[in-house]
N, C-alpha and C. Protein backbone atom coordinates (compact mmCIF):
# COMPACT_ATOMS: atom_id res chain seq x y z
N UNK A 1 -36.62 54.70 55.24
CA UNK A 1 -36.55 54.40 53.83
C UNK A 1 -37.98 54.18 53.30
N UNK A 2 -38.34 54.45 52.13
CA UNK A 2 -39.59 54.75 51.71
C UNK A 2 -39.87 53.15 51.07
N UNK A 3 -41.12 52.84 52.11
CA UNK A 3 -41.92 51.26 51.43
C UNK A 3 -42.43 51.14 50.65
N UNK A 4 -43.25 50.15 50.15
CA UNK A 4 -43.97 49.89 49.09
C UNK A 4 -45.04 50.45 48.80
N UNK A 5 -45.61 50.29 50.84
CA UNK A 5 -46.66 50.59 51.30
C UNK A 5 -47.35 51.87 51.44
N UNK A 6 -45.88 52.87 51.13
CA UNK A 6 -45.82 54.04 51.06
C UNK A 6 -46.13 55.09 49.76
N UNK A 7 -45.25 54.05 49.41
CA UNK A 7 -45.36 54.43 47.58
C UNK A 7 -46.54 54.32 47.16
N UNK A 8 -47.72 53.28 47.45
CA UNK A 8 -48.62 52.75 47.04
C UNK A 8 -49.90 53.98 47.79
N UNK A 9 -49.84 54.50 48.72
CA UNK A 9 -50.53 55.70 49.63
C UNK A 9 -50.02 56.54 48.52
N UNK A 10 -48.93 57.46 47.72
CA UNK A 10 -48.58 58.19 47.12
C UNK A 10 -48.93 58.41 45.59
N UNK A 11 -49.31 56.85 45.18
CA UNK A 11 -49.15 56.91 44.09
C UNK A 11 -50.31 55.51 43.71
N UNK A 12 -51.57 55.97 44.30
CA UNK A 12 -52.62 55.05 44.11
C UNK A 12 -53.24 54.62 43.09
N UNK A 13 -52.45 54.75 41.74
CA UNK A 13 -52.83 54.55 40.72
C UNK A 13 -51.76 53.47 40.07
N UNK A 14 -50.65 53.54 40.83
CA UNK A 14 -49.33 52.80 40.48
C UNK A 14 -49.53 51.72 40.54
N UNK A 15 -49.29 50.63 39.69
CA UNK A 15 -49.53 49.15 39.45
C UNK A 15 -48.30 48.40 40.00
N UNK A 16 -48.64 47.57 40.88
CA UNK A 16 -47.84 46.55 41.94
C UNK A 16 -46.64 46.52 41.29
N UNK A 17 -46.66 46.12 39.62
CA UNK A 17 -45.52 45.14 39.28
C UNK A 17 -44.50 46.80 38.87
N UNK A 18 -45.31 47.85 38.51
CA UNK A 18 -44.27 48.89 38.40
C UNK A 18 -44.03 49.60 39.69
N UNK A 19 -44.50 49.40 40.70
CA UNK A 19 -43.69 50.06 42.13
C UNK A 19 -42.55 48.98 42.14
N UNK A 20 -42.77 47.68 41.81
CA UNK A 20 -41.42 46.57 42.49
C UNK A 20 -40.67 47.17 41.64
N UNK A 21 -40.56 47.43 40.24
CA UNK A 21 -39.66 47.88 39.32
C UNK A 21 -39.09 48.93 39.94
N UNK A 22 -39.83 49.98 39.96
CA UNK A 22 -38.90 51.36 40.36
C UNK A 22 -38.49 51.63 41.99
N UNK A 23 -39.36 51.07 42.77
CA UNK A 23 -38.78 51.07 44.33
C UNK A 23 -37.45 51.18 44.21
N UNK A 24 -36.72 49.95 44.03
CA UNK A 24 -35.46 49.86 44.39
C UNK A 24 -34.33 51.12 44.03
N UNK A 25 -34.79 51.47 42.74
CA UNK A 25 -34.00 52.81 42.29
C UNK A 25 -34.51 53.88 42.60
N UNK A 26 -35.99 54.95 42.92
CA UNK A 26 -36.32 55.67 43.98
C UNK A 26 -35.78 55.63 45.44
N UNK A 27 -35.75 54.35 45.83
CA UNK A 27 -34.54 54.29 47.20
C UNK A 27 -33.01 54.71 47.22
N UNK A 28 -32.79 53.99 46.07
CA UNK A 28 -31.27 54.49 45.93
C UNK A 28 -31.20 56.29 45.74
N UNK A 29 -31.88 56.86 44.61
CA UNK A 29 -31.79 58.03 44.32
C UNK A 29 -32.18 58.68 45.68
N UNK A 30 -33.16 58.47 46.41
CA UNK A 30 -32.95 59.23 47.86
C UNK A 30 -32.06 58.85 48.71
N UNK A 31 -31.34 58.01 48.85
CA UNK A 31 -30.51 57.88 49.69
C UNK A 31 -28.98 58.47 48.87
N UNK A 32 -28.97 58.65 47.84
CA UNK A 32 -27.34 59.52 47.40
C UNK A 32 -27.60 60.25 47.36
N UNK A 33 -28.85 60.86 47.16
CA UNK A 33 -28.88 62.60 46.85
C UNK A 33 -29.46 63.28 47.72
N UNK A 34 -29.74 62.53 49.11
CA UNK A 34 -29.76 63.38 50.81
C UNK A 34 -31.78 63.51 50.48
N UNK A 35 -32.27 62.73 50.03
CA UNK A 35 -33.70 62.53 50.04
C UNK A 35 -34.05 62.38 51.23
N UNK A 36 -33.83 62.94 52.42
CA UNK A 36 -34.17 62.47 53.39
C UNK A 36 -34.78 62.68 54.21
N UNK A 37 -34.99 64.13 54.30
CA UNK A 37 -36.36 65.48 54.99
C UNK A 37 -37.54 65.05 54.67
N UNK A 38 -38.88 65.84 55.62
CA UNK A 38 -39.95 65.40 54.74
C UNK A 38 -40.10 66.18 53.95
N UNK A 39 -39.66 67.08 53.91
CA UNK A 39 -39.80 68.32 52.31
C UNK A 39 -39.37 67.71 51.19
N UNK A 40 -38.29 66.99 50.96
CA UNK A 40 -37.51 66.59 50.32
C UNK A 40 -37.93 65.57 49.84
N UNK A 41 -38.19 64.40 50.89
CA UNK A 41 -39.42 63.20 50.12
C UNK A 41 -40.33 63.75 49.03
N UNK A 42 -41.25 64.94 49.94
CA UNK A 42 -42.31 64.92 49.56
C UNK A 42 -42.35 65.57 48.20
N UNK A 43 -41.18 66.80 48.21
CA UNK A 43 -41.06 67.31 46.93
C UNK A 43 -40.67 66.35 45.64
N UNK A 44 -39.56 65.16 45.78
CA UNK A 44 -39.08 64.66 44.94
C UNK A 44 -40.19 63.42 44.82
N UNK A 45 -40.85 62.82 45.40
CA UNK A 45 -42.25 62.05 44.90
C UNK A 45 -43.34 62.35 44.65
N UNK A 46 -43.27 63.76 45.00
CA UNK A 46 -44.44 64.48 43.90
C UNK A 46 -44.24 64.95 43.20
N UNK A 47 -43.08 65.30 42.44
CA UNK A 47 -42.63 65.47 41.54
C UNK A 47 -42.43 64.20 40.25
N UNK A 48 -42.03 63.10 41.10
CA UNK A 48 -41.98 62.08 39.83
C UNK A 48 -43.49 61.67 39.54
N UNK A 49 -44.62 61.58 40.47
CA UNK A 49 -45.82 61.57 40.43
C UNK A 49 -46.67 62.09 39.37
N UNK A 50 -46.02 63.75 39.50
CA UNK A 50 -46.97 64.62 38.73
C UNK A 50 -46.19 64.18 37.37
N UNK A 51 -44.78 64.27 36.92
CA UNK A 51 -44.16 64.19 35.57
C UNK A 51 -44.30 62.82 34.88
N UNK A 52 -44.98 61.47 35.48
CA UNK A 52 -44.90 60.29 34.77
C UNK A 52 -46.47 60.11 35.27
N UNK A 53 -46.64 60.68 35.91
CA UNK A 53 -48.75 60.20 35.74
C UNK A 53 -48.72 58.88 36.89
N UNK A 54 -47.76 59.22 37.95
CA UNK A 54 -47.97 57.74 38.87
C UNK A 54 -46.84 56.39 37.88
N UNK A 55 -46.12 56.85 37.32
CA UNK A 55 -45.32 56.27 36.81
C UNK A 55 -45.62 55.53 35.68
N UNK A 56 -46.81 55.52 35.12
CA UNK A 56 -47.62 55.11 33.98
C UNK A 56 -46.96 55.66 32.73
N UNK A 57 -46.41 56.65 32.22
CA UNK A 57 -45.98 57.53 31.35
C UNK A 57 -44.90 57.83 31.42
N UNK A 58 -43.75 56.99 30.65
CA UNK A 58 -42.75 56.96 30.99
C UNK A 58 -41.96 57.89 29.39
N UNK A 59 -43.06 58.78 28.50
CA UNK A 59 -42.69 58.96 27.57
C UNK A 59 -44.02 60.24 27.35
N UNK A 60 -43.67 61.45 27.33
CA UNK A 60 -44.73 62.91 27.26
C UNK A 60 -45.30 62.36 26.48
N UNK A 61 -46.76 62.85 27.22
CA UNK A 61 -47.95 62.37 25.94
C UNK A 61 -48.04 63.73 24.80
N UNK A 62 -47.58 64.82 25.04
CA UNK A 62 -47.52 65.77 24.15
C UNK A 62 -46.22 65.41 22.86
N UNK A 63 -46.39 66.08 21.73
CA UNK A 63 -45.51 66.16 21.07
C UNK A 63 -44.58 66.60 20.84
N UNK A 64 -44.17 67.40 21.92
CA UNK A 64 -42.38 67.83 21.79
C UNK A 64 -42.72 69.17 21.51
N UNK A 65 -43.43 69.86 20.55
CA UNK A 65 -43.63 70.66 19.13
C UNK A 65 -43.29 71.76 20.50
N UNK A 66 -43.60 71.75 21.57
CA UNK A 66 -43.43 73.20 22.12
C UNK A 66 -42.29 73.55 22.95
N UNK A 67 -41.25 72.55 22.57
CA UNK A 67 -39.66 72.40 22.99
C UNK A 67 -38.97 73.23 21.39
N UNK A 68 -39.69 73.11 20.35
CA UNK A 68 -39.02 73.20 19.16
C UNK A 68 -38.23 74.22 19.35
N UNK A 69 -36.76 74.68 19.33
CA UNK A 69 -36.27 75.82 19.20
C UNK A 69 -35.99 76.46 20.66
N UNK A 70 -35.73 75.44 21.41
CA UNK A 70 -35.53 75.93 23.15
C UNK A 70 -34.25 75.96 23.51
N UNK A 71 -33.60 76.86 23.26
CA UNK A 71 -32.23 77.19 23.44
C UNK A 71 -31.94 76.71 24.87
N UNK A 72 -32.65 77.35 26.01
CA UNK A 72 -32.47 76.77 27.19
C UNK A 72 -32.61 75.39 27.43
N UNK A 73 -33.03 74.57 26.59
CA UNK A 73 -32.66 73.16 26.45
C UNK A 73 -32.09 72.54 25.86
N UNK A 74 -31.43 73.30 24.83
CA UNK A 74 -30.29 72.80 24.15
C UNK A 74 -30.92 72.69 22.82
N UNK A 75 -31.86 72.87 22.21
CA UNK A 75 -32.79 72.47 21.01
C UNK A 75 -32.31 73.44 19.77
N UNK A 76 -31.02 73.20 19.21
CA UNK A 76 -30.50 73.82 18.60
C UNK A 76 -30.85 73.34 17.16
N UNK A 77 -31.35 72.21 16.77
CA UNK A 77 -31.60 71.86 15.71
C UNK A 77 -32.80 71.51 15.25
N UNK A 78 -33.54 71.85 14.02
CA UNK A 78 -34.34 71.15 13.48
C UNK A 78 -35.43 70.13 13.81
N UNK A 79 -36.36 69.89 14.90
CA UNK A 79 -36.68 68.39 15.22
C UNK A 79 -36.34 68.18 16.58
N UNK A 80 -35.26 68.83 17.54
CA UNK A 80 -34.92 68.22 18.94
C UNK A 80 -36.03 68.26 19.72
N UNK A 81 -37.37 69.66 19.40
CA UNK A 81 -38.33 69.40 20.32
C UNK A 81 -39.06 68.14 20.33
N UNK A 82 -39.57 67.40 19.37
CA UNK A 82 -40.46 66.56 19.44
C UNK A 82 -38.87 65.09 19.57
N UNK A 83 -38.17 65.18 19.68
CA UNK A 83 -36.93 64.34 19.33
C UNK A 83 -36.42 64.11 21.23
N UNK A 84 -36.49 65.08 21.41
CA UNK A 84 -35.97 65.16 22.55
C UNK A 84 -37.01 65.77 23.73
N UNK A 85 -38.21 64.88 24.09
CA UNK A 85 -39.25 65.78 24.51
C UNK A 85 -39.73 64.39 25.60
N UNK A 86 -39.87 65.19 26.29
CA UNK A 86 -40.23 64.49 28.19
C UNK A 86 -39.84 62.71 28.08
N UNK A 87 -39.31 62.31 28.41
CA UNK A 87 -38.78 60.98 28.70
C UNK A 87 -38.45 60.18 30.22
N UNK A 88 -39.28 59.33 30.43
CA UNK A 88 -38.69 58.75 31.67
C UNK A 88 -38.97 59.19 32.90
N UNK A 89 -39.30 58.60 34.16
CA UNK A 89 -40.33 58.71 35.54
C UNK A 89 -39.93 60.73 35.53
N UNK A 90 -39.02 60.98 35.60
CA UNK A 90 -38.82 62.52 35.76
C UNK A 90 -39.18 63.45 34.56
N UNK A 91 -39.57 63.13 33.07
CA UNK A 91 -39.53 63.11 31.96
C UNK A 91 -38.30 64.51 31.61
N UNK A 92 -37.07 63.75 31.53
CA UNK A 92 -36.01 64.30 31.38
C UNK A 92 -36.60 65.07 29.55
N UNK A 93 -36.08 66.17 29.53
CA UNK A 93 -36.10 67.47 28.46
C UNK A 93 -35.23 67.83 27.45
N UNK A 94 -35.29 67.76 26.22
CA UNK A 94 -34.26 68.73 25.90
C UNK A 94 -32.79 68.07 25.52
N UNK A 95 -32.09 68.87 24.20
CA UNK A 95 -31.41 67.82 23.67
C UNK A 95 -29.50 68.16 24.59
N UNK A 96 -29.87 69.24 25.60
CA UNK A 96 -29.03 69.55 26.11
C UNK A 96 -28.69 68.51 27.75
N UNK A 97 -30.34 68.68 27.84
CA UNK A 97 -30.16 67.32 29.36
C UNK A 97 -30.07 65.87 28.68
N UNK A 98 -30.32 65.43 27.66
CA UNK A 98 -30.22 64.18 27.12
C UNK A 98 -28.34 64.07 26.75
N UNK A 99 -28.20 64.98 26.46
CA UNK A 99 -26.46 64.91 26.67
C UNK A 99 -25.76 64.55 27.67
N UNK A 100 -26.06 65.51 28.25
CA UNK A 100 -25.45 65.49 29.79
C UNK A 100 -26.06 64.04 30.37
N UNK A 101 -27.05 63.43 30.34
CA UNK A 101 -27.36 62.46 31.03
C UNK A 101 -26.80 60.89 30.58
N UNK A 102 -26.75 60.85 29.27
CA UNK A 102 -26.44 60.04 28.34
C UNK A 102 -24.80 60.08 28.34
N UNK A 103 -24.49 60.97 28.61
CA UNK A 103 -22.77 61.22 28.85
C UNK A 103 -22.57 59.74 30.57
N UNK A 104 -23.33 60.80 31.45
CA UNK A 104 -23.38 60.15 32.55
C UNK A 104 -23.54 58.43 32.97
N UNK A 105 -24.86 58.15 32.18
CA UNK A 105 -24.72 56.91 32.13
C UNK A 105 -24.09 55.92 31.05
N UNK A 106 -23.27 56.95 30.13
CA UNK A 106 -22.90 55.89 29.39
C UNK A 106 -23.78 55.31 28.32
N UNK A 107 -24.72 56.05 27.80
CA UNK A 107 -25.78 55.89 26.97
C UNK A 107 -25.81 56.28 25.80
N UNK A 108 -26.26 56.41 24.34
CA UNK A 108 -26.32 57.01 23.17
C UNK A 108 -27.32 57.66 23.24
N UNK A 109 -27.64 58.41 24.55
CA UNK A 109 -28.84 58.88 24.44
C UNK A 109 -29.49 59.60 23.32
N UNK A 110 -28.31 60.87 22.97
CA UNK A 110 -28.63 61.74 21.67
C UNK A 110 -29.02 60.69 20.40
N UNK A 111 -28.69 59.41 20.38
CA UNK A 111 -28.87 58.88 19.12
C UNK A 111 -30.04 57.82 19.30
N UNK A 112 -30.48 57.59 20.68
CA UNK A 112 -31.66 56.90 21.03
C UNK A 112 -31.91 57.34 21.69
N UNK A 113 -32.71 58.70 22.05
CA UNK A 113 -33.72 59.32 23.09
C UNK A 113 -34.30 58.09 23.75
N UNK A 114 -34.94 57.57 22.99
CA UNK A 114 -36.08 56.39 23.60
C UNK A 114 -35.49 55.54 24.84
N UNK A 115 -34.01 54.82 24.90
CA UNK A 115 -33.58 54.26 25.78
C UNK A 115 -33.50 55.23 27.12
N UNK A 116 -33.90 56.78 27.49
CA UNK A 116 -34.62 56.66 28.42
C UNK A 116 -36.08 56.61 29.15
N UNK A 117 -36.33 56.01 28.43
CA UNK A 117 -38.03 55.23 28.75
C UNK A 117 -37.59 54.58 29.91
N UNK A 118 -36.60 53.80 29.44
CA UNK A 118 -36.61 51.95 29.83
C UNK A 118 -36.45 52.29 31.63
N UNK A 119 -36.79 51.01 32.53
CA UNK A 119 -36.32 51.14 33.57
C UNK A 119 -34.77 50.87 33.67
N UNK A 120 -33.86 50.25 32.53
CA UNK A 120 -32.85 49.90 32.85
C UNK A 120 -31.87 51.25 32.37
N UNK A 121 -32.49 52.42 32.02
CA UNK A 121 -31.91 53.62 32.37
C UNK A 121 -31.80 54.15 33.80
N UNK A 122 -33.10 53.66 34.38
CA UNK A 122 -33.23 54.21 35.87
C UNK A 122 -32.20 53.48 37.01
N UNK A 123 -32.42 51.86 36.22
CA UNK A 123 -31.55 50.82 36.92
C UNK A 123 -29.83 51.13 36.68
N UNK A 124 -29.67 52.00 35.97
CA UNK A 124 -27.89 52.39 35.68
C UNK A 124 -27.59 53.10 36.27
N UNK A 125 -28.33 54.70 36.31
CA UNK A 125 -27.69 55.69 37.33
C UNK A 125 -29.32 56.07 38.26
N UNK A 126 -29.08 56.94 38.88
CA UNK A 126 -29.82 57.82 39.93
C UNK A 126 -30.00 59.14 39.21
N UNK A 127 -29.35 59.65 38.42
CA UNK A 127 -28.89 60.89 37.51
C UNK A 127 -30.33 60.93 36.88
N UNK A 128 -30.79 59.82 36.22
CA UNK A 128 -31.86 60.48 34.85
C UNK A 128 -32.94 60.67 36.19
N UNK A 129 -33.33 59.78 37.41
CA UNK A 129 -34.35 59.87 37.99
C UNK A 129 -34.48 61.39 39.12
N UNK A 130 -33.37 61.83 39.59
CA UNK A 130 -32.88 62.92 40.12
C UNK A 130 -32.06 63.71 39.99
N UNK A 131 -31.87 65.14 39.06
CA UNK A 131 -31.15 65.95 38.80
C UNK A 131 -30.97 66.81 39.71
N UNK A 132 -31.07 66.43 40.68
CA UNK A 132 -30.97 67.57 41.84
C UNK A 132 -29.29 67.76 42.11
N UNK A 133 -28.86 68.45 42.46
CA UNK A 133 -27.85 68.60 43.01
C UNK A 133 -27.77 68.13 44.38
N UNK A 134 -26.55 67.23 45.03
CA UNK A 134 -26.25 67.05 46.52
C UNK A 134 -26.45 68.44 47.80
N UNK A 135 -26.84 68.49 48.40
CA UNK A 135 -26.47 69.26 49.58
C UNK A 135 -28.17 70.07 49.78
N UNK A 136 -27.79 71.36 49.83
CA UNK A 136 -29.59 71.88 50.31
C UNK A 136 -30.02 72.05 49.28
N UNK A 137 -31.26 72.34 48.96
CA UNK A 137 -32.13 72.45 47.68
C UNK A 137 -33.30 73.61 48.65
N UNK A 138 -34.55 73.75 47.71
CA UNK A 138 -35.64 74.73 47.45
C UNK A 138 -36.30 73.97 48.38
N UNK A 139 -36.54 72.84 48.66
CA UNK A 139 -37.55 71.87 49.68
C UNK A 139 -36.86 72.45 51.05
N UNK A 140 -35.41 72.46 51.20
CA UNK A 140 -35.30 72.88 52.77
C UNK A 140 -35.73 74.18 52.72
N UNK A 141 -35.97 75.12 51.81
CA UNK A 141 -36.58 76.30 52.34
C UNK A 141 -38.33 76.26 52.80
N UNK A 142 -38.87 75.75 52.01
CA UNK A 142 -39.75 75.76 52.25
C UNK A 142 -40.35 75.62 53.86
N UNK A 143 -41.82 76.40 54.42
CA UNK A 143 -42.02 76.45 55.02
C UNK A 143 -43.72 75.93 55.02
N UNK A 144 -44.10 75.29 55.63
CA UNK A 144 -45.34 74.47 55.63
C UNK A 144 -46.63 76.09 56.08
N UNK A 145 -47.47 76.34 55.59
CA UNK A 145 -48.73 76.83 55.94
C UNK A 145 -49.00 76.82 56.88
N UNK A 146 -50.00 77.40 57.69
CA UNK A 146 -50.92 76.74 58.91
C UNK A 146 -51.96 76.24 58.31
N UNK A 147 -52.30 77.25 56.84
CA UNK A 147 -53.76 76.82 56.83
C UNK A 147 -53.73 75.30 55.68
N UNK A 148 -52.60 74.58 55.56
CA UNK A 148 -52.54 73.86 54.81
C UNK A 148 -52.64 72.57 55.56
């Protein structure tokens, strides 16, 4: 199970009091959703790494403006790009995944994007922090370099 001590090697920019915050729910989300390879670690904590800045940025520093009109995200209206634009350690997208996620946890997400900032979105489900699907993923394919 992934430590503090670990997190803190990963994410050396991450401030004490926000690893205690999110540890506990990064643990959980790898342990339901088979986080458990080192591909799989490594893909899904460098992934929340690269999308929240070390977990600092829990809200895209860009303005949305280049979501405007993203059908593949559901941005069917007026405003969803900058409305519905990177949110939260994974910075969830799009007014189509804010549905679906906000469905999931039981959230108004569509009517308060912002409540997934909070950690107590992360603290409700595993869903906003990992959209992966259960079983194999793109990390078990992967194959490590030599020259890497």
């Amino acid at each position: 199970m992934l430590t503090d001590d670990e997190l803190r090697q990963i994410m050396p920019n991450c401030a004490a009091a926000k690893r205690a915050d999110y540890l506990p729910y990064i643990q959980q989300a790898m342990q339901e959703f088979q986080i458990t390879s080192y591909l799989r670690e490594a893909a899904f904590l460098a992934q929340l790494a690269h999308e929240s800045g070390e977990l600092r940025y829990m809200e895209e520093i860009a303005s949305g403006a280049a979501y405007e009109g993203r059908r593949d995200l559901g941005n069917t209206q007026p405003g969803d790009g900058k409305r519905y634009k990177g949110r939260g350690p994974i910075q969830l997208t799009g007014r189509a995944n804010y549905a679906k996620v906000g469905a999931a946890l039981s959230l108004p997400l569509l009517e308060h994007p912002e409540l997934a900032e909070s950690v107590s979105a992360a603290e409700d489900s595993k869903h906003e922090l990992t959209p992966l699907p259960r079983g194999p993923c793109h990390a078990d394919e992967a194959a490590l370099d030599d020259k890497h």
